[in-house]
Protein backbone atom coordinates (compact mmCIF):
# COMPACT_ATOMS: atom_id res chain seq x y z
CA UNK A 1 1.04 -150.94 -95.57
CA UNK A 2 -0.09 -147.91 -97.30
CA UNK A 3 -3.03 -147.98 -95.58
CA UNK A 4 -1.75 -147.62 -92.19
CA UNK A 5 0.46 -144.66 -93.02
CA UNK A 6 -3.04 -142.68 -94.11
CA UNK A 7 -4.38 -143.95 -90.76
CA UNK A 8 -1.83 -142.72 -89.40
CA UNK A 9 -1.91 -139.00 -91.19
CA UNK A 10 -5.45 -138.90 -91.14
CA UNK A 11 -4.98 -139.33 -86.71
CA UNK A 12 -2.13 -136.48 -87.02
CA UNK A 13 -5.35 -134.21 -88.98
CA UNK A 14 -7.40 -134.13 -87.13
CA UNK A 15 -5.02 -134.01 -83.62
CA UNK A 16 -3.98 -130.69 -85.31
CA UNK A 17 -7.23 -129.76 -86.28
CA UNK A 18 -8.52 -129.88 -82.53
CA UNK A 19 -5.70 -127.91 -81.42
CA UNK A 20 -6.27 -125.57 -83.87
CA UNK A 21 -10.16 -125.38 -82.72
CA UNK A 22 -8.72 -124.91 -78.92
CA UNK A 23 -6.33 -121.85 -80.02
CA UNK A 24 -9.46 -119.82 -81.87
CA UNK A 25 -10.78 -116.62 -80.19
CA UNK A 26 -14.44 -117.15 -80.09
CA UNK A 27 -17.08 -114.41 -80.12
CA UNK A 28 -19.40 -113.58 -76.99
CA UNK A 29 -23.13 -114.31 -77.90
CA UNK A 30 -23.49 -110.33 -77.08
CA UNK A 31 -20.78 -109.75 -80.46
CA UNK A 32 -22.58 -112.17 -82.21
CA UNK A 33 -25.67 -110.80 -82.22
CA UNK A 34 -24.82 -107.12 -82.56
CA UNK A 35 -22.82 -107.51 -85.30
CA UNK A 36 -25.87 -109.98 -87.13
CA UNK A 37 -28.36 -107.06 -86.29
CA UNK A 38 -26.01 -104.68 -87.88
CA UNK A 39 -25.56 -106.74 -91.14
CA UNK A 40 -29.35 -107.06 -91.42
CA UNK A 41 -29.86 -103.37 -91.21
CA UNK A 42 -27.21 -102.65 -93.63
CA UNK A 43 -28.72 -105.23 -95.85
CA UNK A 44 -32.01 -103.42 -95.58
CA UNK A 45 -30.40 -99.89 -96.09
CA UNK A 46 -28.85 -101.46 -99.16
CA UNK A 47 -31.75 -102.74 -100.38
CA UNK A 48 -33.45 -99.52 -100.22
CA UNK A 49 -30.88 -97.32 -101.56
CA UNK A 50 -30.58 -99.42 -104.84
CA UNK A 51 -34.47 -100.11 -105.07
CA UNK A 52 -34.60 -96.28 -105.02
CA UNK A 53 -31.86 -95.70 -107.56
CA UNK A 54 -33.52 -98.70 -109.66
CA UNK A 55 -36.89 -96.84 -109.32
CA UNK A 56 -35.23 -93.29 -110.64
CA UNK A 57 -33.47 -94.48 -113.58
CA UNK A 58 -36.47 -96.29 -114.81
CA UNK A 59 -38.50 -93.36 -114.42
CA UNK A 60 -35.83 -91.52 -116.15
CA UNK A 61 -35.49 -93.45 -118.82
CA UNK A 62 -39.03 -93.71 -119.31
CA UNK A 63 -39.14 -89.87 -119.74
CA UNK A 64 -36.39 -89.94 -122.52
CA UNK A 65 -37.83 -92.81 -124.55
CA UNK A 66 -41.44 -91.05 -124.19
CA UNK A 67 -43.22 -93.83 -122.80
């Protein structure tokens, strides 16, 4: 009988979980893609900032060590 009552829950899940699904906002293609252009240029200005910051400390260190 045990079983039936998980049937039964598991049923109640996932009837909650599509009415959850119905009540989300949803972003326009447009949003979507702006705001994935926008993380891939930060990403890249990231990237560049610290590969520039990596490049001056080594060179910095390298002057104080001598080598």
């Amino acid at each position: 009988m045990a079983s039936r009552s998980v049937v039964r829950g598991f049923c109640s899940y996932i009837a909650d979980v599509k009415a959850e699904v119905g009540r989300v906002t949803w972003s326009s293609r447009k949003e979507v893609i702006v705001t994935t252009i926008v993380v891939f240029v930060m990403a890249l200005i990231a990237s560049l900032f610290f590969a520039l910051v990596d490049t001056a400390w080594y060179k910095i260190v390298h002057v104080i060590i001598g080598q």
